[in-house]
Protein backbone atom coordinates (compact mmCIF):
# COMPACT_ATOMS: atom_id res chain seq x y z
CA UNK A 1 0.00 0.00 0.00
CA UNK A 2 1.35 3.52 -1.07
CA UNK A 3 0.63 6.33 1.38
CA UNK A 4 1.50 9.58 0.84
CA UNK A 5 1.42 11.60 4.38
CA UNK A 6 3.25 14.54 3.46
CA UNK A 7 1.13 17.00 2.25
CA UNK A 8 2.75 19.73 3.72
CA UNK A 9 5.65 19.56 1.30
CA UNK A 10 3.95 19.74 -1.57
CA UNK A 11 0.51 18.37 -2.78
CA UNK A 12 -1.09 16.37 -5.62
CA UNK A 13 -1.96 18.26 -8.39
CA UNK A 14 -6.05 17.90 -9.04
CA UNK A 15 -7.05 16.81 -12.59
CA UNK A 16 -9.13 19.53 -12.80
CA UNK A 17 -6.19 21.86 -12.56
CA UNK A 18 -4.09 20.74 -14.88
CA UNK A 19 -6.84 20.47 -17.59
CA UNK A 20 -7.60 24.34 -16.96
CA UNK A 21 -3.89 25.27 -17.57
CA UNK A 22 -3.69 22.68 -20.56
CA UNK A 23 -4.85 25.18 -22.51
CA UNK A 24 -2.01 27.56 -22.08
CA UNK A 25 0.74 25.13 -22.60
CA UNK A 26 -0.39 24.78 -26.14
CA UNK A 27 -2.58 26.77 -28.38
CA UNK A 28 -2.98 29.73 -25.87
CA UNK A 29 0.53 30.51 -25.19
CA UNK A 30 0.76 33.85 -25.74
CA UNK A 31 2.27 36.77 -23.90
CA UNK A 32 0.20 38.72 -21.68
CA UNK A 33 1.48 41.63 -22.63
CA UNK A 34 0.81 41.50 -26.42
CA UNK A 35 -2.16 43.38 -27.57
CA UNK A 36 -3.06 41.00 -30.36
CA UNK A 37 -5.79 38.05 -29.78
CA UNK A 38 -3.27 35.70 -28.10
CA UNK A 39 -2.02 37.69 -25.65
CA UNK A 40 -5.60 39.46 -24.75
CA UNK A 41 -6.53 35.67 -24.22
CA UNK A 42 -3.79 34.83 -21.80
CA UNK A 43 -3.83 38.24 -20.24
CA UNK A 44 -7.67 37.59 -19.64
CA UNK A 45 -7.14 34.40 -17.74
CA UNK A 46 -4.19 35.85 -15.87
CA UNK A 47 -6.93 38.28 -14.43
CA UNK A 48 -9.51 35.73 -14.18
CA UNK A 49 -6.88 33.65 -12.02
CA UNK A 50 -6.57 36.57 -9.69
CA UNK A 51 -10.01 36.84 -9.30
CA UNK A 52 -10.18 33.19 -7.74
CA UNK A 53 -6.95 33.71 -5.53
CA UNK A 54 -8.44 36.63 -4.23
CA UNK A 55 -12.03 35.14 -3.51
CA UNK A 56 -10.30 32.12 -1.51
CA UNK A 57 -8.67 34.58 1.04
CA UNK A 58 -11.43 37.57 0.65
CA UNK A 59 -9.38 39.89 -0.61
CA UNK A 60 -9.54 42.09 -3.92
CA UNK A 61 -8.09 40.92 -6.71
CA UNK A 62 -6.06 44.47 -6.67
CA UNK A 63 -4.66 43.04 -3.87
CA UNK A 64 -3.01 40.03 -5.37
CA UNK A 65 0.34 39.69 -6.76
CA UNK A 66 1.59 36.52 -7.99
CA UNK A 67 5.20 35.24 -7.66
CA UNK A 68 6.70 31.96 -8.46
CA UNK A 69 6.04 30.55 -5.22
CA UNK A 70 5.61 31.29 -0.89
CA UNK A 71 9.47 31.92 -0.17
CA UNK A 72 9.34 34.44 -3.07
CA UNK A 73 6.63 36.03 -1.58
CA UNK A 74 8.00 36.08 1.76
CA UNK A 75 11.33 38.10 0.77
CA UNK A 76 8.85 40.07 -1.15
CA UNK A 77 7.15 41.01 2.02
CA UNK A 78 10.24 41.54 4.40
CA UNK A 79 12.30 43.65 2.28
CA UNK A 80 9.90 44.93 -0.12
CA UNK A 81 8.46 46.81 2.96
CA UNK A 82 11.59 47.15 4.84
CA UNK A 83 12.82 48.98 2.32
CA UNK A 84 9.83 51.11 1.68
CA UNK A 85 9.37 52.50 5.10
CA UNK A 86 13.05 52.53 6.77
CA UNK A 87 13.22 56.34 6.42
CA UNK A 88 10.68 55.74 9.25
CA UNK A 89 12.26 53.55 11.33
CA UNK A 90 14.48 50.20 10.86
CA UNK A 91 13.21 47.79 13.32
CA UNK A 92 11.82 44.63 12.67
CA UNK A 93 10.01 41.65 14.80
CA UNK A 94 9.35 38.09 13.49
CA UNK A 95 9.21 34.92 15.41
CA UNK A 96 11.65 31.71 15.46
CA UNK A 97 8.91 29.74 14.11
CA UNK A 98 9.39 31.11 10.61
CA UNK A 99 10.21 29.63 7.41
CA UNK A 100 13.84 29.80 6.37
CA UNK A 101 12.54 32.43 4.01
CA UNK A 102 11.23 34.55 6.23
CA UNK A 103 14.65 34.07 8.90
CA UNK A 104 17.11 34.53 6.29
CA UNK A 105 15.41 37.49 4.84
CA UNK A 106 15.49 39.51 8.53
CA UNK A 107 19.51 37.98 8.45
CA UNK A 108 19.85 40.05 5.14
CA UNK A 109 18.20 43.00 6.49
CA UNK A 110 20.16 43.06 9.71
CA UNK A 111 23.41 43.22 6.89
CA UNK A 112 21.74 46.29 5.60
CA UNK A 113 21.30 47.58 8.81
CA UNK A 114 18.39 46.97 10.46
CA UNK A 115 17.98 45.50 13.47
CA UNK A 116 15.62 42.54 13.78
CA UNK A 117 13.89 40.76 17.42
CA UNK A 118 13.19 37.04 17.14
CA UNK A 119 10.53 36.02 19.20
CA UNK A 120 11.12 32.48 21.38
CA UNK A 121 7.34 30.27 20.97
CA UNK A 122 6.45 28.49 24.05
CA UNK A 123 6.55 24.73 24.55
CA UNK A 124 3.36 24.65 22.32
CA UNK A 125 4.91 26.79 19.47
CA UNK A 126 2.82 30.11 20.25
CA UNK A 127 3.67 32.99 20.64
CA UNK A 128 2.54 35.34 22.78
CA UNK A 129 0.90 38.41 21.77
CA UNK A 130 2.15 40.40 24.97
CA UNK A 131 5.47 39.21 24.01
CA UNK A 132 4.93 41.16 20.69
CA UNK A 133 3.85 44.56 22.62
CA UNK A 134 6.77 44.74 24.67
CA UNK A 135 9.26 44.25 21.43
CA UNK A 136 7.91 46.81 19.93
CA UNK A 137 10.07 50.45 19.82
CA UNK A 138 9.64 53.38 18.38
CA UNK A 139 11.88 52.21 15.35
CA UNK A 140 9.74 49.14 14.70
CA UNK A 141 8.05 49.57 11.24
CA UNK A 142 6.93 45.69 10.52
CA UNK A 143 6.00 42.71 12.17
CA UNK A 144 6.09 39.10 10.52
CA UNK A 145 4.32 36.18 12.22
CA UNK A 146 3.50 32.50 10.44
CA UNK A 147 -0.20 31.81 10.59
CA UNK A 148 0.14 28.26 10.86
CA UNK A 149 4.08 26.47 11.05
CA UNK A 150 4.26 23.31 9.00
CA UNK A 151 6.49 22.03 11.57
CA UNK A 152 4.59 21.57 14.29
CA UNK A 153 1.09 22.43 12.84
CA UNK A 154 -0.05 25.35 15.54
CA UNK A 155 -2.03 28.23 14.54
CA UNK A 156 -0.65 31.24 15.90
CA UNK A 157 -2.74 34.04 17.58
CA UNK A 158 -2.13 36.01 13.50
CA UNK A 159 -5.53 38.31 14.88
CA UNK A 160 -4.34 39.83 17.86
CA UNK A 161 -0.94 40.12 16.50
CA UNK A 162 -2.53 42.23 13.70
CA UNK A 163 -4.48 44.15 15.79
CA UNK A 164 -1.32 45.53 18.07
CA UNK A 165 0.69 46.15 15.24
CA UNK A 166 -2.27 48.20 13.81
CA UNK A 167 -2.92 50.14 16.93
CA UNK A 168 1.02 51.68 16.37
CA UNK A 169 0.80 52.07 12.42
CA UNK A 170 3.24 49.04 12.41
CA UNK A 171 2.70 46.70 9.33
CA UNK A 172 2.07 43.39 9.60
CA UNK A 173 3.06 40.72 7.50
CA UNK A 174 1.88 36.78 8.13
CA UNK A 175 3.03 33.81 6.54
CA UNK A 176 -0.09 31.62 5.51
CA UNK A 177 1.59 29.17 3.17
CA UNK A 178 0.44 26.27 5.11
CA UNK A 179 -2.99 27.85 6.09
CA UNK A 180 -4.37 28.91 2.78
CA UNK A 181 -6.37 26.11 0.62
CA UNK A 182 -6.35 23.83 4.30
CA UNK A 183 -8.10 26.00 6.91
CA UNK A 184 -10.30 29.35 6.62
CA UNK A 185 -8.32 32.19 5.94
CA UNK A 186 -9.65 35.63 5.53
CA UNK A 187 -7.27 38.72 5.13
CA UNK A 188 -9.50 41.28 6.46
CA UNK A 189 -10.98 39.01 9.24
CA UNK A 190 -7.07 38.59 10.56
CA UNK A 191 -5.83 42.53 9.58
CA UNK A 192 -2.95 41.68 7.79
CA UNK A 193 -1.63 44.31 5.63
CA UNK A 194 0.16 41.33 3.63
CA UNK A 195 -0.25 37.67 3.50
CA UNK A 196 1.91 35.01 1.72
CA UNK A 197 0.78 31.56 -0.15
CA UNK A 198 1.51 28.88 -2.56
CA UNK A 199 -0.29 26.95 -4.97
CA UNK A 200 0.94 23.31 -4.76
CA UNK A 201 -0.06 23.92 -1.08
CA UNK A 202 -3.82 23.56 -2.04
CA UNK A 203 -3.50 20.87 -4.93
CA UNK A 204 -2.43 23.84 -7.18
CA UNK A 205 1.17 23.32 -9.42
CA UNK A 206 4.70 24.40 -8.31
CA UNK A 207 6.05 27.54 -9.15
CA UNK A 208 2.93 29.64 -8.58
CA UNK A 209 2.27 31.94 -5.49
CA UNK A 210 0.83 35.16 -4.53
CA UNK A 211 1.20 38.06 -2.11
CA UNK A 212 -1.75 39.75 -0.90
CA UNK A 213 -0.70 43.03 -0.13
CA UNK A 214 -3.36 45.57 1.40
CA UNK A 215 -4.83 48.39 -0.71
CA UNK A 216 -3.19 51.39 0.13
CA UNK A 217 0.35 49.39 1.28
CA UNK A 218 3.37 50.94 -0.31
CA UNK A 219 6.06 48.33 -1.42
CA UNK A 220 9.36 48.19 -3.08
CA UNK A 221 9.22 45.57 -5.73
CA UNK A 222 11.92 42.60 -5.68
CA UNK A 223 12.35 42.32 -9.28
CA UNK A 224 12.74 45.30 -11.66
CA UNK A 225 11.94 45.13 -15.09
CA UNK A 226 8.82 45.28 -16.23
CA UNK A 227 5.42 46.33 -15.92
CA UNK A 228 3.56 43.27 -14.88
CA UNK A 229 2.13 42.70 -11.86
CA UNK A 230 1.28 46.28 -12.05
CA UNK A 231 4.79 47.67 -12.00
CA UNK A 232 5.15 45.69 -8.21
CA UNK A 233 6.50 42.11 -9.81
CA UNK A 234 8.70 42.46 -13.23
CA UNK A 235 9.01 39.55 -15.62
CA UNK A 236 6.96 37.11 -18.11
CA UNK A 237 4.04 35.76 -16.22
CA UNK A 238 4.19 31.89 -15.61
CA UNK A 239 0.32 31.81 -17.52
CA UNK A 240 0.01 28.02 -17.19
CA UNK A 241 1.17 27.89 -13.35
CA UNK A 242 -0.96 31.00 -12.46
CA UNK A 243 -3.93 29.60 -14.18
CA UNK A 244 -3.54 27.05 -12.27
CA UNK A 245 -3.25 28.45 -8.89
CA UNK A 246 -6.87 30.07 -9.92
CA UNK A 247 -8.65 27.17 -10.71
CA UNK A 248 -7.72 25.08 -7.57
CA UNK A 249 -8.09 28.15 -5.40
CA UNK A 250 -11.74 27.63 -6.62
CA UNK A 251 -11.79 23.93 -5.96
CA UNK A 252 -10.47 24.91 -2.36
CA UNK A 253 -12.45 27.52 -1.27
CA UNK A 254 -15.70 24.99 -2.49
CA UNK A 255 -14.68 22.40 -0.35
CA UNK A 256 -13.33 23.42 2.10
CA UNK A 257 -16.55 23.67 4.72
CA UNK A 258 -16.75 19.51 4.18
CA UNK A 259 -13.31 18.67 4.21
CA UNK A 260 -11.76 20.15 7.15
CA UNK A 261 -14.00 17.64 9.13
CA UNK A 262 -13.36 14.32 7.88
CA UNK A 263 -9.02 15.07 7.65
CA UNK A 264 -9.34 15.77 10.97
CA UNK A 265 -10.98 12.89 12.20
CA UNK A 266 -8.08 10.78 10.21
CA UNK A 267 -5.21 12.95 11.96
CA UNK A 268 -6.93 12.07 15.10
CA UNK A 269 -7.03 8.84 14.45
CA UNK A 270 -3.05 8.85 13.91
CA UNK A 271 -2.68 10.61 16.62
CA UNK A 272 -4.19 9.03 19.27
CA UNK A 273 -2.43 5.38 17.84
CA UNK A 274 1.42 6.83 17.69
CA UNK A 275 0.94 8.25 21.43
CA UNK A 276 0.55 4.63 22.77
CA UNK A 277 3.83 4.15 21.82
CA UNK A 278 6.72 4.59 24.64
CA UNK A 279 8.94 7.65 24.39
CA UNK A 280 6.90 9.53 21.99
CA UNK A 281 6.36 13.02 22.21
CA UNK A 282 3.75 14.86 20.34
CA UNK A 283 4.87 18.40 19.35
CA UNK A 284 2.97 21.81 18.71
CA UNK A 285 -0.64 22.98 19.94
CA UNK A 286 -3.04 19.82 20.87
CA UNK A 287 -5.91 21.62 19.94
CA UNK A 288 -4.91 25.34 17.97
CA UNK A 289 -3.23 23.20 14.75
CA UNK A 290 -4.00 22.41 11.49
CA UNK A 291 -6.43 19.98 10.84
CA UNK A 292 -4.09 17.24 9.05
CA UNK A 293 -1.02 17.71 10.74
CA UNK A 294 0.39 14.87 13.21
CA UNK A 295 3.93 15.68 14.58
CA UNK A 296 5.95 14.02 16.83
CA UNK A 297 9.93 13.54 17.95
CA UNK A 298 10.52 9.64 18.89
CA UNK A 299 13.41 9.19 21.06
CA UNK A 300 16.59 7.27 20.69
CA UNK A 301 16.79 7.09 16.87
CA UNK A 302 17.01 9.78 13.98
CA UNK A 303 14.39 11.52 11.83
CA UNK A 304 16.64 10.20 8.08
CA UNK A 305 16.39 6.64 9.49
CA UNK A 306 12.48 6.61 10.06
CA UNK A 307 11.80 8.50 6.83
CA UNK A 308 13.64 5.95 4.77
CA UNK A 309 12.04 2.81 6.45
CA UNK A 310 8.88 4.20 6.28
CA UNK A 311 9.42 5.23 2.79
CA UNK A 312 10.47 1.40 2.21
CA UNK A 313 6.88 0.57 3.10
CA UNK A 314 5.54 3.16 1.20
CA UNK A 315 4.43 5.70 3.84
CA UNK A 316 5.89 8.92 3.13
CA UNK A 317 6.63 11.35 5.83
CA UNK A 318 8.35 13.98 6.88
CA UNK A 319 11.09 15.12 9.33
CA UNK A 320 11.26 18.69 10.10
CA UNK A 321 10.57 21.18 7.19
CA UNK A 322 10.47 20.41 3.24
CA UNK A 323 13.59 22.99 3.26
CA UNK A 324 15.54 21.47 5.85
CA UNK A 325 14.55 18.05 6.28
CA UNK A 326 17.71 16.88 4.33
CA UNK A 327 20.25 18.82 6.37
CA UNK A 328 20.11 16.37 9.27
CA UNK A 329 20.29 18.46 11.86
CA UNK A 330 18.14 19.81 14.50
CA UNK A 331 14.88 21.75 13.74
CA UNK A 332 15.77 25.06 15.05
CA UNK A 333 11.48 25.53 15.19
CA UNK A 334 11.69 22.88 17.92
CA UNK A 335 14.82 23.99 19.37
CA UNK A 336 13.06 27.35 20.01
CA UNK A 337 10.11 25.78 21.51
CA UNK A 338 12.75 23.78 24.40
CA UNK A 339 12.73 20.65 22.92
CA UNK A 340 16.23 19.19 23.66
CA UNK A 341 18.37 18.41 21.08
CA UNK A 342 18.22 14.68 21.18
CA UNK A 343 14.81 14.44 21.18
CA UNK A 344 14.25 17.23 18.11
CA UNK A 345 16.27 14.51 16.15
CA UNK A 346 13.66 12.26 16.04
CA UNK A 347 11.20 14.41 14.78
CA UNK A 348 8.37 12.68 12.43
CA UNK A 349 6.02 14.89 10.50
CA UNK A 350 2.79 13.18 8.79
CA UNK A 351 0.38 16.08 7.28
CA UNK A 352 -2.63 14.26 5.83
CA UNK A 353 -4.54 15.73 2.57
CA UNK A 354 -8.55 14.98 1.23
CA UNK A 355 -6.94 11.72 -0.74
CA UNK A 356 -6.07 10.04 2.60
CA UNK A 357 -8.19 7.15 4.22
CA UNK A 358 -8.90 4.96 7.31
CA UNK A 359 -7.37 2.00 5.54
CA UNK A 360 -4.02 3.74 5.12
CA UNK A 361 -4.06 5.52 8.93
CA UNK A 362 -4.92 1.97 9.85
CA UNK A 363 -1.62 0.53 7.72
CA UNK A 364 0.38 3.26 9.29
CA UNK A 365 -0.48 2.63 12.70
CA UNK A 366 0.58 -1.36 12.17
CA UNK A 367 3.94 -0.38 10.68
CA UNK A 368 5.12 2.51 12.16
CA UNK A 369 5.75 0.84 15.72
CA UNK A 370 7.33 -1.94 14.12
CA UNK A 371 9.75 0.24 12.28
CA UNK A 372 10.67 2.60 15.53
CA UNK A 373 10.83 -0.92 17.49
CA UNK A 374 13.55 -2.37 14.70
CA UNK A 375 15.43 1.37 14.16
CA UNK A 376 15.92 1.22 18.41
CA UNK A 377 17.28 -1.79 18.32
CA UNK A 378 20.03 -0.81 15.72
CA UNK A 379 20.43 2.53 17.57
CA UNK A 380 23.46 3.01 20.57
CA UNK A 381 21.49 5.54 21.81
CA UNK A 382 18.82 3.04 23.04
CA UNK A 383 21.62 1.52 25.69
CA UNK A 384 22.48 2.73 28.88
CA UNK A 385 19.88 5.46 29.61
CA UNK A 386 17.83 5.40 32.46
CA UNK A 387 13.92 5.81 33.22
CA UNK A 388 11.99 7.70 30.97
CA UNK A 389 11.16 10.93 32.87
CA UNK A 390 7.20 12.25 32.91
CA UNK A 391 6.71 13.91 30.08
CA UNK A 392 8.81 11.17 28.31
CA UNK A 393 12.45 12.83 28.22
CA UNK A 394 15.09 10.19 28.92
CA UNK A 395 17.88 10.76 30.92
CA UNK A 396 20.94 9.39 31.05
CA UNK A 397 22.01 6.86 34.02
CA UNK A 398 25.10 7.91 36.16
């Protein structure tokens, strides 16, 4: 049996998708730009594309600007308004639960000259509002907080965030990558002047993403060139990819209401079979998460070894983030949230999509114990420890 439980790295595209961007492969290939037939066609569904990107996150479709993908968007964000407002001030907050693109981006700034906050989570992977206040100084022009990490699957507080960053004309940027096309998201309901995503997050093809950026919201662009993307994001649009990113924001934002339910009853069906296992810990918020993600570090043996005997099977997870799952080291996500070091190597993420079913939790729930039972017998850091403390932390014997 093949199971794929890894949806937060990337997602099956839906048939329905690629046969709307077909179309623009072949016989409607031409260049947005060009006023003749061809390029009025693909400029058309460029717009129309926008339209249903937009209506999946309530926003206008003046609002949207696509990119080739979330980490795109997420520099875009960071420095494009860094940049626009540091004659105003050249602070910046963001939290250690970001994406790499989001970290690395405040790491550039700081080389600029800016100076940047990183807010700790707690134990759950939230962070704390108040914690936000008090960072704030009177050089602090933005604010960057993930809606939802695809680490650990919490949801963090995005609306109150918003709403203090608001109340001191700070803007406020949120990384929904792993929220949009899975969970509700609406842009005004959560006050974010700017709010990243990605297609083949929601069943939609690679390369395509968008940046909602609030009416009103200056913004240095990333790219120069051109004039597409209204002057804001230079260069040939990807019409296929974008396309694409319309037609299964549609498909999302249709089923969503139906099938938030039924992946969470699967996730906590997983869940609730890998935590009778001994020395398991189950990481992020047990009730603010998303509604297919199951994460959890397994002591004594490493994240690469589970992956690839799992994979063996045909269950495909994930350890740590898509970005840095290969660098075998420790998350720094659950490193920031005081998960020790040994035990963050062990990390085991399964993030469940609409194509899952019981049969495969069910085949998953037989294996996987068998697998962590035959990986702690190979490893040396199953001898000589002591009692497993509450909580499940080992410790070593002296």
């Amino acid at each position: 049996m093949q199971c794929y439980f890894d949806h937060v790295a990337t997602t099956p595209l839906r048939p329905e998708v690629l046969e709307a961007m077909m179309p623009y492969f072949k016989e409607e290939f031409g260049n947005p730009l060009s006023i003749y037939p061809l390029g009025t066609n693909a400029r058309e569904a460029v717009e129309r594309a926008r339209e249903q990107v937009a209506g999946l996150v309530n926003a206008k479709s003046t609002e949207i600007i696509f990119t080739s993908s979330g980490a795109e968007a997420n520099n875009f964000a960071l420095r494009g308004i860094a940049f626009a407002r540091q004659h105003e001030g050249r602070h910046i907050i963001v939290s250690r639960m970001e994406h790499h693109s989001i970290l690395n981006s405040a790491r550039f700034l700081e080389k600029m000259g800016f100076t940047a906050t990183y807010l700790p989570p707690d134990r759950h992977g939230l962070i704390d509002p108040e914690a936000v206040r008090k960072a704030i100084t009177d050089e602090t022009i933005l604010i960057s907080v993930i809606h939802a990490s695809p680490e650990v699957g919490t949801i963090e507080p995005v609306r109150e965030i918003a709403a203090i960053a608001r109340e001191r004309n700070i803007t406020f940027h949120t990384d929904a990558v792993a929220s949009v096309g899975n969970i509700p998201v609406d842009v005004k309901e959560l006050g974010a002047d700017l709010l990243s995503m990605s297609a083949h997050q929601f069943n939609g093809p690679k390369g395509a993403g968008a940046l909602y950026l609030r009416e009103g919201q200056r913004i240095i662009p990333l790219i120069f060139g051109g004039i597409q993307e209204g002057g804001r994001r230079a260069g040939t649009e990807n019409v296929p990819a974008i396309v694409g990113m319309g037609r299964a924001a549609e498909i999302a934002k249709a089923e969503l209401p139906h099938r938030v339910d039924g992946i969470r009853r699967l996730r906590d069906r997983l869940i609730e079979g890998i935590m009778k296992m001994e020395a398991v810990h189950f990481t992020g918020h047990p009730e603010q998460r998303l509604p297919g993600h199951a994460s959890f570090c397994v002591e004594y043996i490493e994240g690469e070894g589970m992956l690839l005997m799992l994979a063996a099977k045909g269950i495909y997870v994930a350890s740590g983030s898509a970005c840095t799952s290969k660098a075998l080291k420790s998350s720094p996500v659950l490193l920031s949230m005081g998960i020790p070091t040994h035990v963050a190597h062990g990390s085991v993420v399964f993030t469940l999509g609409a194509d899952n079913t019981e049969e495969q939790i069910d085949y998953a729930l037989e294996e996987f114990p068998q697998v962590i039972k035959r990986l702690r017998e190979l490893s040396p850091f199953s001898k000589g420890w002591g009692d497993i403390e509450e909580g499940g932390t080992c410790i070593p014997k002296k």
